[in-house]
N, C-alpha and C. Protein backbone atom coordinates (compact mmCIF):
# COMPACT_ATOMS: atom_id res chain seq x y z
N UNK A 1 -87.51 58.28 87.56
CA UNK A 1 -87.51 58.05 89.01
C UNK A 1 -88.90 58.28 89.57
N UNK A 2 -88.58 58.07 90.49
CA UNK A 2 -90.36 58.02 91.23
C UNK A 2 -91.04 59.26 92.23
N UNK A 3 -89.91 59.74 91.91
CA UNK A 3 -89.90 61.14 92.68
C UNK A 3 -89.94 61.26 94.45
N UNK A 4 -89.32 60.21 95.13
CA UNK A 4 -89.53 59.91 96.24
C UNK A 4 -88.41 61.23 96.76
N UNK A 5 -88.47 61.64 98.20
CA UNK A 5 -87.50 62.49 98.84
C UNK A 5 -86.06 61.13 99.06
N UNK A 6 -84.58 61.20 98.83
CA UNK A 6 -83.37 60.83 98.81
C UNK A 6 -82.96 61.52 100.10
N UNK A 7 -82.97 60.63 101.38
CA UNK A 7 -82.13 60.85 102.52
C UNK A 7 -80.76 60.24 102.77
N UNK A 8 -80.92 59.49 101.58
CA UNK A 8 -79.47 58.68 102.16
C UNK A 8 -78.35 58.79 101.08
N UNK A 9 -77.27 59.01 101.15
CA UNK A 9 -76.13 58.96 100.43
C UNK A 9 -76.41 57.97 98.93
N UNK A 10 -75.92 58.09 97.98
CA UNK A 10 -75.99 57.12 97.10
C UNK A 10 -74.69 57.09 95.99
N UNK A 11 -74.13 56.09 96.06
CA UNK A 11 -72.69 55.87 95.29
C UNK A 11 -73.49 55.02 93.92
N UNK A 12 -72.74 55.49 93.03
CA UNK A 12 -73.56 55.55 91.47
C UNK A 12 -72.26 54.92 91.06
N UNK A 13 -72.14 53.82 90.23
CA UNK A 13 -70.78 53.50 89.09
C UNK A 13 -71.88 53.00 87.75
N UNK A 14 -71.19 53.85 86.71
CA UNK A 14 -71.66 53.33 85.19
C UNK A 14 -70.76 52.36 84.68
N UNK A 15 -70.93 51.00 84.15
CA UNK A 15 -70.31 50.29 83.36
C UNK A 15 -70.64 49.50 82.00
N UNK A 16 -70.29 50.57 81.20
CA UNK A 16 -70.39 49.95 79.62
C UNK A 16 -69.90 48.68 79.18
N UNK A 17 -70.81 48.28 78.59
CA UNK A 17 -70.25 46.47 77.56
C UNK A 17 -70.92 46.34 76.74
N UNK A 18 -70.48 45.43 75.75
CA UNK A 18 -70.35 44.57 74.81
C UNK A 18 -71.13 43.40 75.04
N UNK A 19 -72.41 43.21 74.62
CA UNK A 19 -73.07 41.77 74.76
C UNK A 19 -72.51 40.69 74.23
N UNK A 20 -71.44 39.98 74.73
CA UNK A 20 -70.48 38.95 74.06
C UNK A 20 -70.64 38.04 75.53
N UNK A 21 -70.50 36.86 75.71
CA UNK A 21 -69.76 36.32 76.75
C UNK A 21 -68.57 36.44 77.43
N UNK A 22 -67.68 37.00 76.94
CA UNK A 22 -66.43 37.07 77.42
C UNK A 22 -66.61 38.51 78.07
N UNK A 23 -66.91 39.26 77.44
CA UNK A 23 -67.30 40.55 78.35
C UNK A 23 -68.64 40.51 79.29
N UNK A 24 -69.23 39.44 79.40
CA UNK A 24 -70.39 38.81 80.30
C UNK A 24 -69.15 38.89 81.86
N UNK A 25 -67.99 37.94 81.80
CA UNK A 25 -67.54 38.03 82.89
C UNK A 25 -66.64 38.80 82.80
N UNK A 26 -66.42 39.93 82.02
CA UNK A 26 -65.22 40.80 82.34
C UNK A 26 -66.46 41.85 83.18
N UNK A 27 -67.56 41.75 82.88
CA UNK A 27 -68.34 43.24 83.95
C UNK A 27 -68.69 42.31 84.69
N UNK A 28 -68.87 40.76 85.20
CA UNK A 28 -69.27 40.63 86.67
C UNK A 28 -67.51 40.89 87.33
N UNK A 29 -66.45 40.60 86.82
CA UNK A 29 -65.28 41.08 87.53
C UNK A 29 -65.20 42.52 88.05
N UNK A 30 -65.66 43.64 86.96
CA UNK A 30 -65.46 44.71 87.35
C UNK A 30 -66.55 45.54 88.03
N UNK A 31 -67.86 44.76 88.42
CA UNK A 31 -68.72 45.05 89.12
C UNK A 31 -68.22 44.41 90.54
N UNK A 32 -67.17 43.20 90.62
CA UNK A 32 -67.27 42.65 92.08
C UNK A 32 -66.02 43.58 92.46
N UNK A 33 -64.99 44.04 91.71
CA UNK A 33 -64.14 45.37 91.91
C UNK A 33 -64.52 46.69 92.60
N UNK A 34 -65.68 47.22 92.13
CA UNK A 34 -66.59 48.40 92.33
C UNK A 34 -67.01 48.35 93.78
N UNK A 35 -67.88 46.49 94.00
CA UNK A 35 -68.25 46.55 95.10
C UNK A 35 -67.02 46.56 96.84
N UNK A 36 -65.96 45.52 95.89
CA UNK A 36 -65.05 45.92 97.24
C UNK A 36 -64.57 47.25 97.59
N UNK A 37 -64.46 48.18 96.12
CA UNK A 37 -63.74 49.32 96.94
C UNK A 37 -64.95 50.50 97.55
N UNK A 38 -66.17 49.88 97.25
CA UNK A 38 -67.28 50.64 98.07
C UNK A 38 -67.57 49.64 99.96
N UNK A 39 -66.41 48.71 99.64
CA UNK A 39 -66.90 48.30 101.30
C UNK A 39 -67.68 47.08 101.13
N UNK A 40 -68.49 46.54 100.33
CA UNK A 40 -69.38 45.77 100.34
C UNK A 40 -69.51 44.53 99.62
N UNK A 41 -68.28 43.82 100.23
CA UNK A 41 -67.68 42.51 99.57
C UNK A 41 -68.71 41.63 99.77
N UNK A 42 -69.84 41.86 100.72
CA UNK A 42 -70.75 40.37 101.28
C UNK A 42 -71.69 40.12 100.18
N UNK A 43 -72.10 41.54 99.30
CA UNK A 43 -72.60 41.43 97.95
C UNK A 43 -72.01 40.87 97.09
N UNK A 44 -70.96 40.68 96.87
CA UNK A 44 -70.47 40.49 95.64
C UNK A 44 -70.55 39.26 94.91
N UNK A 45 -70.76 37.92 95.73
CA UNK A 45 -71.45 37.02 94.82
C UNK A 45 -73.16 36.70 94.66
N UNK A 46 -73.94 36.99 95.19
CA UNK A 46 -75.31 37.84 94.85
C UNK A 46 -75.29 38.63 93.77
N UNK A 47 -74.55 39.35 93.78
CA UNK A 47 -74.62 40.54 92.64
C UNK A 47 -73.94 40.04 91.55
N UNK A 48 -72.64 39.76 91.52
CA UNK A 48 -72.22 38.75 90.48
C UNK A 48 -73.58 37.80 89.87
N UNK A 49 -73.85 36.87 90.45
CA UNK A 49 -75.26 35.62 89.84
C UNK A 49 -75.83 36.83 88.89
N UNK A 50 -76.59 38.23 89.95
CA UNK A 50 -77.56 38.47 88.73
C UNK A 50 -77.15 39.56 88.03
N UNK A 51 -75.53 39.96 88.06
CA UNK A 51 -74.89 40.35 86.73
C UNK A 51 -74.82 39.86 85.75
N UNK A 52 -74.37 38.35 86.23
CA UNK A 52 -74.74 37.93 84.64
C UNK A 52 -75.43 37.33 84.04
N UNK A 53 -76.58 37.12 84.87
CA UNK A 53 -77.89 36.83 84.27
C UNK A 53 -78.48 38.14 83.70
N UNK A 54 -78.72 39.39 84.02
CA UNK A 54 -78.54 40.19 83.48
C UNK A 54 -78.15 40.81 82.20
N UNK A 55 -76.64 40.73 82.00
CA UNK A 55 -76.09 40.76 80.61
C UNK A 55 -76.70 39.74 79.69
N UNK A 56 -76.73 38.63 80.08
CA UNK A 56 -76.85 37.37 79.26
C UNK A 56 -78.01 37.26 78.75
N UNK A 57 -78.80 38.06 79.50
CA UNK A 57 -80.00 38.19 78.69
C UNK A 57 -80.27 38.97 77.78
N UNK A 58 -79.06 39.67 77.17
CA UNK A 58 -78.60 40.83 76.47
C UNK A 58 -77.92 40.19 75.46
N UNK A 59 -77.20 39.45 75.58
CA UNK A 59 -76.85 38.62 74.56
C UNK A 59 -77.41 37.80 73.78
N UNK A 60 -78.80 37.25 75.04
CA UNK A 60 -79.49 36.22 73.72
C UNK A 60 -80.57 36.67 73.18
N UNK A 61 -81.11 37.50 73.92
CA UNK A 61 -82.78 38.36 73.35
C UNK A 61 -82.67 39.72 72.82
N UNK A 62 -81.37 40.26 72.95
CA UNK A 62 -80.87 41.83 72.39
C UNK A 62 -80.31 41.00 70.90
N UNK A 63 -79.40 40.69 71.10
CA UNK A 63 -78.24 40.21 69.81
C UNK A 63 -76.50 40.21 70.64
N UNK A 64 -75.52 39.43 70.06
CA UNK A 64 -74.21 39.53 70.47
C UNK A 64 -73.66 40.80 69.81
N UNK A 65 -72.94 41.22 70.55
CA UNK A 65 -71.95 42.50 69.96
C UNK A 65 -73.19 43.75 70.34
N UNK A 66 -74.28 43.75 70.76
CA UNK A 66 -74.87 44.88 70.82
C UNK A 66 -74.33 45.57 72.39
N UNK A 67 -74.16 46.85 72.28
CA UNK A 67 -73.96 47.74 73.19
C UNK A 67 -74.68 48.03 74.44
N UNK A 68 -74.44 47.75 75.60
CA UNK A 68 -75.22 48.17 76.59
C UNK A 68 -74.63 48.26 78.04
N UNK A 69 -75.20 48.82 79.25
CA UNK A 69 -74.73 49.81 80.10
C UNK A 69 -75.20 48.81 81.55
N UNK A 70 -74.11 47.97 82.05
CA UNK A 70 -74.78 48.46 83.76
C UNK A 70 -74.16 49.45 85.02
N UNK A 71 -75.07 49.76 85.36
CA UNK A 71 -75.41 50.62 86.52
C UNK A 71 -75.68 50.21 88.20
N UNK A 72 -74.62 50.38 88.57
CA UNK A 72 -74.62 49.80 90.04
C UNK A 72 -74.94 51.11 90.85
N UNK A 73 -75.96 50.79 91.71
CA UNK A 73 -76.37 52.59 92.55
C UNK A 73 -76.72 51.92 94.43
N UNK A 74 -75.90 52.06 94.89
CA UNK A 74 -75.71 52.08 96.26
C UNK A 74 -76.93 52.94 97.24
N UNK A 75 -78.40 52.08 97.62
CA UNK A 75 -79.21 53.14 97.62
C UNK A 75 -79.37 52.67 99.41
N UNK A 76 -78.74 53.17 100.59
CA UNK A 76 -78.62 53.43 101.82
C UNK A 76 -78.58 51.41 101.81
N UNK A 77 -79.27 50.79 102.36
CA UNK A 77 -79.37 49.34 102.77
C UNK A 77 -79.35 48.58 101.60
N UNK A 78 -79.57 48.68 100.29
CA UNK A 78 -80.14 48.06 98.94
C UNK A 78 -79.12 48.58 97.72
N UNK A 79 -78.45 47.66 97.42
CA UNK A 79 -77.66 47.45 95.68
C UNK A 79 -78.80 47.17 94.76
N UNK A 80 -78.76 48.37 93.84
CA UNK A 80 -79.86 48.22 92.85
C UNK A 80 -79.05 48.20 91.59
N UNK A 81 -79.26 47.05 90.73
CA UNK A 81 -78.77 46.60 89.49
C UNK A 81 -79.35 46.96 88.79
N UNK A 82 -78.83 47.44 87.35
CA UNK A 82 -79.67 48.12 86.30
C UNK A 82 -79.42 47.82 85.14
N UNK A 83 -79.70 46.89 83.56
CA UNK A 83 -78.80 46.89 82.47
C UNK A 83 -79.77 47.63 81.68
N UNK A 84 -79.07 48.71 81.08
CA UNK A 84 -79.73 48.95 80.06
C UNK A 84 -79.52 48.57 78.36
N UNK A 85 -80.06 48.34 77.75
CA UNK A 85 -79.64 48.44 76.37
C UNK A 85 -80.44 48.98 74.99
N UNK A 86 -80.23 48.79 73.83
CA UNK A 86 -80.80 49.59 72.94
C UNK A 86 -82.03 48.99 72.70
N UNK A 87 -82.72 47.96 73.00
CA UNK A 87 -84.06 47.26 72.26
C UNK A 87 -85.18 47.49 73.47
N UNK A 88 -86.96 48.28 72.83
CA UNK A 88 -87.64 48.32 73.37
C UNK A 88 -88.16 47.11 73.85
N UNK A 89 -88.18 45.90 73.37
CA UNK A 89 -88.92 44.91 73.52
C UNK A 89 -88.49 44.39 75.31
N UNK A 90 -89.88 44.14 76.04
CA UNK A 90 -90.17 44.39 77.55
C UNK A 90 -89.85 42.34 77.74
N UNK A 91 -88.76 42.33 78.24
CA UNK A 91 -88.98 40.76 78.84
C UNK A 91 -90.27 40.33 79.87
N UNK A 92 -90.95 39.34 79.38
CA UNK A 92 -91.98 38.47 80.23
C UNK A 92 -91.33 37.62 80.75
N UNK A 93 -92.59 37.59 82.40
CA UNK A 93 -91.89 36.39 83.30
C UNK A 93 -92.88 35.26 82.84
N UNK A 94 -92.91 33.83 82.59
CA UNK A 94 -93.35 32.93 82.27
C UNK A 94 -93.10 31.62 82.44
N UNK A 95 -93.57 30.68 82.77
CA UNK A 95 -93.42 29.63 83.44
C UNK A 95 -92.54 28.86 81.79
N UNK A 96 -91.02 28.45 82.44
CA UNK A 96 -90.50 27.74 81.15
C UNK A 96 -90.81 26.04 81.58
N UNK A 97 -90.77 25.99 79.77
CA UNK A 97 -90.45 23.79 80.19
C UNK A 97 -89.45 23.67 80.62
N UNK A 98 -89.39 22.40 80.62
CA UNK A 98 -88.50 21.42 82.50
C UNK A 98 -86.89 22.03 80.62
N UNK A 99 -86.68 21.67 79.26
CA UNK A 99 -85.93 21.58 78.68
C UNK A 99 -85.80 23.21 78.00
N UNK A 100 -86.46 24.47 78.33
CA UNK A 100 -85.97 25.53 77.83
C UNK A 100 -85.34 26.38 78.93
N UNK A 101 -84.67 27.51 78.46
CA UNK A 101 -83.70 27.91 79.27
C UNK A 101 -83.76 29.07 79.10
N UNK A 102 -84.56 29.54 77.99
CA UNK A 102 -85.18 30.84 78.20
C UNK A 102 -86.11 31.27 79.05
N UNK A 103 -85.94 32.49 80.01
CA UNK A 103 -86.99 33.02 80.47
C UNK A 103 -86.28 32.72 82.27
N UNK A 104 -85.63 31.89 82.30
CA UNK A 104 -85.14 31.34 83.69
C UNK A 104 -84.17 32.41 84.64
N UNK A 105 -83.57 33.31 83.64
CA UNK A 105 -83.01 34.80 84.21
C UNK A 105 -84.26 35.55 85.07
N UNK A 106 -85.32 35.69 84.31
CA UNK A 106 -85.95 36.57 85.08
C UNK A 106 -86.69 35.91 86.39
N UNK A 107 -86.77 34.88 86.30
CA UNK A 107 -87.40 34.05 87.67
C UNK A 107 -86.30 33.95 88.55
N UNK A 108 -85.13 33.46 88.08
CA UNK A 108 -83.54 33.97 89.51
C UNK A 108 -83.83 35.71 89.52
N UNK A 109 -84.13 36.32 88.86
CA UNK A 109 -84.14 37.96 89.78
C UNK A 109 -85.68 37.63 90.56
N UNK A 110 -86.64 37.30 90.34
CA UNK A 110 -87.69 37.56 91.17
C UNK A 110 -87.32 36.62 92.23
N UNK A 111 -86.72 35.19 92.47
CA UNK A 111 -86.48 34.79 93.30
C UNK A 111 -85.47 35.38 94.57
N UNK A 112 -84.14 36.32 93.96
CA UNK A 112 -83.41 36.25 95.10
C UNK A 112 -83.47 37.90 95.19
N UNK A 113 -84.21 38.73 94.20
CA UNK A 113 -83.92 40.00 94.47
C UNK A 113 -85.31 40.32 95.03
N UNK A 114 -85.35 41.71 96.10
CA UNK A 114 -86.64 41.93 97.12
C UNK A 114 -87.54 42.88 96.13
N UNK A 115 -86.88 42.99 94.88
CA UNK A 115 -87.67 43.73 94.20
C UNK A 115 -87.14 43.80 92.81
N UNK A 116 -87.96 43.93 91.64
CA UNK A 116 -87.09 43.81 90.44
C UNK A 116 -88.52 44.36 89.45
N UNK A 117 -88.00 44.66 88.03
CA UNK A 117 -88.43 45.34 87.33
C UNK A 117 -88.03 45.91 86.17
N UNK A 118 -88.93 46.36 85.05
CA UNK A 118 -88.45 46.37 83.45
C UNK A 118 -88.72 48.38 83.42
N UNK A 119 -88.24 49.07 82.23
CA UNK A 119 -88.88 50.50 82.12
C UNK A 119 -88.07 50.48 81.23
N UNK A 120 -89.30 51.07 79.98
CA UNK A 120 -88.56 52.13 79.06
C UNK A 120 -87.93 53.16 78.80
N UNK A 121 -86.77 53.13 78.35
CA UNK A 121 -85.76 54.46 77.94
C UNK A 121 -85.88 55.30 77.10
N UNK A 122 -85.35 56.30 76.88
CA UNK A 122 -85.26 57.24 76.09
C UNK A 122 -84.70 56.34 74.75
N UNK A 123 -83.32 55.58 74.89
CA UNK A 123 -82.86 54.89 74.09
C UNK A 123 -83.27 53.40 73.96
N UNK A 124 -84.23 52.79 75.01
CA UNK A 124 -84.58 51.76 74.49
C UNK A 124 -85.25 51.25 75.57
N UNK A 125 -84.51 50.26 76.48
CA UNK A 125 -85.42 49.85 77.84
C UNK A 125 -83.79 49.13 79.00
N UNK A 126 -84.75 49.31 80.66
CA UNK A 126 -83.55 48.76 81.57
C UNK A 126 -84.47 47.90 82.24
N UNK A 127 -83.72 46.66 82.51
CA UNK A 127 -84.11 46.00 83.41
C UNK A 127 -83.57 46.42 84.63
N UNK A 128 -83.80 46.04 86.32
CA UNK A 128 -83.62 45.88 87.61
C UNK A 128 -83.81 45.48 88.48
N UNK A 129 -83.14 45.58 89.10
CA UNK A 129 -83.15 44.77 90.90
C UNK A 129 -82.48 45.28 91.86
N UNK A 130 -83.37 44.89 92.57
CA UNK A 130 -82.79 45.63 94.27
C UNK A 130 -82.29 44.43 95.21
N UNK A 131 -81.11 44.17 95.71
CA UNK A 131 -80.66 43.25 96.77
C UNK A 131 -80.60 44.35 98.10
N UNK A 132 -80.73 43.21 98.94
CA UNK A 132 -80.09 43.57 100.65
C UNK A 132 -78.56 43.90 100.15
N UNK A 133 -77.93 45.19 100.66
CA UNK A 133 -76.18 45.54 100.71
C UNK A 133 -75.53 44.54 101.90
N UNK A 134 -76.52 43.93 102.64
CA UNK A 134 -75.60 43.23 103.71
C UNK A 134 -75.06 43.67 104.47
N UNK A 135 -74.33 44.73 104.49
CA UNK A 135 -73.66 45.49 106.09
C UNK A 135 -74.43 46.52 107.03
N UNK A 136 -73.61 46.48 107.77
CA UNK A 136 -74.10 47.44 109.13
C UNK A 136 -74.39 48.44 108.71
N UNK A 137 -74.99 49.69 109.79
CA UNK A 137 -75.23 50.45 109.35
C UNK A 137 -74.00 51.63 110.21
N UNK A 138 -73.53 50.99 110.84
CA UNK A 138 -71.87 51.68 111.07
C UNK A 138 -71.04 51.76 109.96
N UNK A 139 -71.09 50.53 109.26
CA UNK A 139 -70.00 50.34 108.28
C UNK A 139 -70.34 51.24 106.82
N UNK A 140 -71.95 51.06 106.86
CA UNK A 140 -72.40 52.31 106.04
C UNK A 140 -72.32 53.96 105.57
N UNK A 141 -72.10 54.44 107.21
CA UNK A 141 -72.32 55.58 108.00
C UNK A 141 -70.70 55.76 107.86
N UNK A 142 -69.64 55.23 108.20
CA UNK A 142 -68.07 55.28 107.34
C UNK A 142 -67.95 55.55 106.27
N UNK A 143 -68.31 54.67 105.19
CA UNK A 143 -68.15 54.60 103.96
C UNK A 143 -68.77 55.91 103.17
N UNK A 144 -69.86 56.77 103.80
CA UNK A 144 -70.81 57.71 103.80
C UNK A 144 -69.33 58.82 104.25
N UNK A 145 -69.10 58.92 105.44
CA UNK A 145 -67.98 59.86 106.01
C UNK A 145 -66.58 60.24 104.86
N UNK A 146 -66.77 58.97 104.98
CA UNK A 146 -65.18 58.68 103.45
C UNK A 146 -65.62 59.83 102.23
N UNK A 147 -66.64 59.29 101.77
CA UNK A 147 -66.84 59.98 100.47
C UNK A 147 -67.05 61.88 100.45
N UNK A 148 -67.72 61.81 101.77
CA UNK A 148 -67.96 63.10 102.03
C UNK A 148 -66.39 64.15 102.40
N UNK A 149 -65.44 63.66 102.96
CA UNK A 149 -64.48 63.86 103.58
C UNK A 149 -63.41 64.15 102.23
N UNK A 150 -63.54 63.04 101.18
CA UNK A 150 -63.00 63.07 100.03
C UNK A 150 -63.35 64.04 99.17
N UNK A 151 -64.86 64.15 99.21
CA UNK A 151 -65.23 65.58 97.80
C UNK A 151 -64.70 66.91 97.97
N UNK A 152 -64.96 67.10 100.09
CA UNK A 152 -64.49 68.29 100.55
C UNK A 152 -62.69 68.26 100.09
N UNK A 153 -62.07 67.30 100.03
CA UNK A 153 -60.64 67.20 99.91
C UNK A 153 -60.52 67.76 98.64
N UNK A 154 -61.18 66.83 97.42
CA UNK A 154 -60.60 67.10 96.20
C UNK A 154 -61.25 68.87 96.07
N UNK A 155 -62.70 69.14 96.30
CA UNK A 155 -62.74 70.15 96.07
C UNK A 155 -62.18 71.60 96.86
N UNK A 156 -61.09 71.88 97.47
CA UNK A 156 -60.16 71.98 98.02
C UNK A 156 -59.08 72.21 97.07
N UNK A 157 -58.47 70.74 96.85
CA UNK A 157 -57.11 71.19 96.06
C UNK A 157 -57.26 71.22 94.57
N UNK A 158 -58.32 71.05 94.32
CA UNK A 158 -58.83 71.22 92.46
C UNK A 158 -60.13 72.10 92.15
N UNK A 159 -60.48 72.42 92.83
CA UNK A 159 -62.03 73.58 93.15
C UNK A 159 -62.83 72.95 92.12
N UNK A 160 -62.88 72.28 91.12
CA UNK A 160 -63.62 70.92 90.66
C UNK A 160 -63.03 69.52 90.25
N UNK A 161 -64.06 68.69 89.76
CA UNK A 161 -63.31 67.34 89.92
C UNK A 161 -62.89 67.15 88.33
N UNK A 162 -61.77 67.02 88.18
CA UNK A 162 -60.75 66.63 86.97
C UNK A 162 -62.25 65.72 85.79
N UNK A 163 -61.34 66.42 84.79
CA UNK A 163 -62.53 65.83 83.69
C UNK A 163 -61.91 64.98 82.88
N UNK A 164 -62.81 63.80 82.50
CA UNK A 164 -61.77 62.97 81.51
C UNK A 164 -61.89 61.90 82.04
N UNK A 165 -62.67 61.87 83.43
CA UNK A 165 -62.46 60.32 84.26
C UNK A 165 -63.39 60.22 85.34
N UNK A 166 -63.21 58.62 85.57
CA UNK A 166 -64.54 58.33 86.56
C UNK A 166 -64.74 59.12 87.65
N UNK A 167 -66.14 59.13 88.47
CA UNK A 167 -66.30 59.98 89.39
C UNK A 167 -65.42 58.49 90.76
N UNK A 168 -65.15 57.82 90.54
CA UNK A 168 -64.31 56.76 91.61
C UNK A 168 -63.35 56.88 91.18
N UNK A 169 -62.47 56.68 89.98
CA UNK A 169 -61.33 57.28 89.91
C UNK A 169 -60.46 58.56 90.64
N UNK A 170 -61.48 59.59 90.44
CA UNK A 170 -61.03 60.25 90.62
C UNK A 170 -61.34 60.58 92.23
N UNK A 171 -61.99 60.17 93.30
CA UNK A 171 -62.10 59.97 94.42
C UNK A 171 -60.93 58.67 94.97
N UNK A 172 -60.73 57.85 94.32
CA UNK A 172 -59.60 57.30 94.36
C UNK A 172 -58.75 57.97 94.51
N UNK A 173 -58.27 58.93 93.64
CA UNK A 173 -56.57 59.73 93.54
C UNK A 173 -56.97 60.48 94.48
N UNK A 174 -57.71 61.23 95.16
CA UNK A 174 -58.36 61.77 96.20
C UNK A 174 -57.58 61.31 97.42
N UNK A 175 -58.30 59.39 97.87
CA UNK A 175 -57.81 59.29 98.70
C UNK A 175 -56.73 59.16 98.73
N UNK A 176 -55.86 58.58 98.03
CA UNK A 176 -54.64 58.53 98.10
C UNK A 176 -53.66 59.95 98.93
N UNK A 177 -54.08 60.78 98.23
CA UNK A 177 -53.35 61.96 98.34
C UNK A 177 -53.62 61.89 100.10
N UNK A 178 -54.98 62.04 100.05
CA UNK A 178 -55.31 62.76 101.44
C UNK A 178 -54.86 61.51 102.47
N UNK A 179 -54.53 60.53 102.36
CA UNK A 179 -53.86 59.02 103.26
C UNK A 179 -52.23 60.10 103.25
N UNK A 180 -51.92 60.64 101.98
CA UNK A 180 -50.34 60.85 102.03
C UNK A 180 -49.98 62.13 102.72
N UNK A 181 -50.92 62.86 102.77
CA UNK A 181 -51.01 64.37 103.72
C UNK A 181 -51.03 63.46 105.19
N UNK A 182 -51.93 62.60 105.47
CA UNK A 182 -51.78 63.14 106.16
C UNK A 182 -50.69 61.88 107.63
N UNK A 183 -50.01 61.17 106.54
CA UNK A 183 -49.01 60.32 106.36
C UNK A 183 -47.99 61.67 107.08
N UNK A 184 -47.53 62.71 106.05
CA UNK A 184 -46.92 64.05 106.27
C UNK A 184 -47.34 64.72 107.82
N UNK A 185 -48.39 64.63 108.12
CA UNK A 185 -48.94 65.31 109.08
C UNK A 185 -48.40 64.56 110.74
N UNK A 186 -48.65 63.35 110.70
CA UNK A 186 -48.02 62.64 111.52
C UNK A 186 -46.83 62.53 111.81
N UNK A 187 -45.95 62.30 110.57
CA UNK A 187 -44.53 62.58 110.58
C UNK A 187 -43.76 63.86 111.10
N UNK A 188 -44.39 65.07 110.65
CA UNK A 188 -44.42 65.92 111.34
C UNK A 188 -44.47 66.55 112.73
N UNK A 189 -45.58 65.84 113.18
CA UNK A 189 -45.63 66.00 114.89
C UNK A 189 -44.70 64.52 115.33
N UNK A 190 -44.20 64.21 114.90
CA UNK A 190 -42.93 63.30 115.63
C UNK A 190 -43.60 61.82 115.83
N UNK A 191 -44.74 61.42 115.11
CA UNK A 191 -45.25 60.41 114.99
C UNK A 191 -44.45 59.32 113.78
N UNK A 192 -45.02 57.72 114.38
CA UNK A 192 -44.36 57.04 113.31
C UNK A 192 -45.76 57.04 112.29
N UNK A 193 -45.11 57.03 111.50
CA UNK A 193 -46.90 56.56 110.34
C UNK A 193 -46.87 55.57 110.08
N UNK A 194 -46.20 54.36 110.52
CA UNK A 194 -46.60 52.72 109.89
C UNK A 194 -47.07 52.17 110.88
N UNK A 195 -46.88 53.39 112.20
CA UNK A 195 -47.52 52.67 113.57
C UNK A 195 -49.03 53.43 113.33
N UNK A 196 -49.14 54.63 112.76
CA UNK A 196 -50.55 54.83 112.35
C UNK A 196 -51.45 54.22 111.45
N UNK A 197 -50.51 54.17 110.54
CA UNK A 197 -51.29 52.86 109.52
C UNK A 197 -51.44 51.50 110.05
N UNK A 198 -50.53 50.69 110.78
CA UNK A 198 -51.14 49.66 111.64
C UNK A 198 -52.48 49.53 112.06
N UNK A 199 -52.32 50.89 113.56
CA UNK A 199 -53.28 51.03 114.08
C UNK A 199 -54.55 51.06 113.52
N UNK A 200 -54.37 51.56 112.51
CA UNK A 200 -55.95 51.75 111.08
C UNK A 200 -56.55 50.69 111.02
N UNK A 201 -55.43 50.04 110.42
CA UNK A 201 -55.30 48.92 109.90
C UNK A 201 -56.39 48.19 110.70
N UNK A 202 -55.69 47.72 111.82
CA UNK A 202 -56.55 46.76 113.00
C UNK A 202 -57.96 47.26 113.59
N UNK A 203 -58.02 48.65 113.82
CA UNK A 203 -58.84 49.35 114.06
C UNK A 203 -60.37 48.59 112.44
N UNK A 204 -59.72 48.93 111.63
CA UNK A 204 -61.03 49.06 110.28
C UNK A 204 -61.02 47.07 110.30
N UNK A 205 -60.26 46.16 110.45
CA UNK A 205 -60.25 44.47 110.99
C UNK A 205 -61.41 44.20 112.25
N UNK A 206 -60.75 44.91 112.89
CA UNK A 206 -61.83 44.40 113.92
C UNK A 206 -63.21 45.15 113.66
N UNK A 207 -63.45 46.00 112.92
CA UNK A 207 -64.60 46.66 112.90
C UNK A 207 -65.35 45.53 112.24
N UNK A 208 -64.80 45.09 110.78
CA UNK A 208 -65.03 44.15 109.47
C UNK A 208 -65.54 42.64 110.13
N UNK A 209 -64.63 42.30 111.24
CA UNK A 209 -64.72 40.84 111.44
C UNK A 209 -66.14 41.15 112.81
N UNK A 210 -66.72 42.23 113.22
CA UNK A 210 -67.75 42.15 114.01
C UNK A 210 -68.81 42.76 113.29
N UNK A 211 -68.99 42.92 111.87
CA UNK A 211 -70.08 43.04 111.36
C UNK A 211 -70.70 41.81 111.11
């Protein structure tokens, strides 16, 4: 890292694969998964394109079947894409002929991403890129509230976070619970809760359709 000061929240998902094609689009699926339940569906075909340009370049300049990692990191305004895999060798950008098709991944990341870039690993080397996240900075500043609201929850009724599973997983079962408390809580004071969940409902719609 670059050692800069981190003011802003940052949601991290690791996703392991298989340099194959077929697992080429099983991680742009489960990267455009990641991004809806972080809020940020307007990414998701942007980020998809240079997912799998990304991988794919893992498949043909790494080898098929070789092992490697992307990394989606939510950094305040900017989705920064990351693949890593096991081979030091540093991709060049280079002007291809009108008939090769190598090399044309890394000119779509310098074209649509505001920033992009190669670094060596401990285990080998990652490529990256930084896109615009596309949303508000209300819708940000929520999604920020959520997570925070959730750690205090789980750490609360588990005094740490369950081992064995994702850090979204397990903020997942999080929310759930804490939607069902407080589902309970309403019911309780003589409220309906499907008229509260409505209300949510339309409330988080109209927020979505005026971003």
């Amino acid at each position: 890292m670059s050692g800069r000061e981190v003011t802003e929240r940052q949601l991290r998902c690791v996703l392991p694969f298989e340099a194959a094609p077929a697992e080429v689009r099983l991680l742009r699926r489960a990267a455009a998964r990641q991004l809806c339940s972080w809020g940020v569906q307007r990414a998701v075909d942007e980020a998809g394109l240079l997912v799998t340009e990304l991988a794919t370049n893992v498949v043909k300049h790494v080898g098929e079947g070789t092992s490697a990692t992307l990394i989606l990191e939510w950094r305040g305004e900017l989705l920064r894409l990351e693949v890593h895999d096991k081979s030091r060798s540093m991709p060049s950008l280079r002007a291809p002929s009108c008939d090769e098709e190598c090399g044309r991944g890394l000119h779509l990341l310098a074209a649509m991403a505001v920033d992009w870039g190669t670094m060596l690993t401990a285990a080998g080397k990652a490529v990256w890129c930084e896109i615009p996240i596309g949303v508000g900075r209300q819708a940000c500043r929520r999604i920020e509230r959520a997570v925070e609201a959730l750690e205090r929850y789980e750490q609360f009724n588990n005094g740490v976070a369950p081992r064995g599973r994702s850090r979204d997983t397990s903020l997942e079962e999080a929310a759930i619970e804490l939607i069902a408390d407080l589902l309970h809580w309403t019911t309780a004071r003589g409220h309906d809760p499907d008229s509260i969940l409505d209300r949510a409902q339309m409330h988080y719609e109209a927020e979505a359709d005026a971003a």
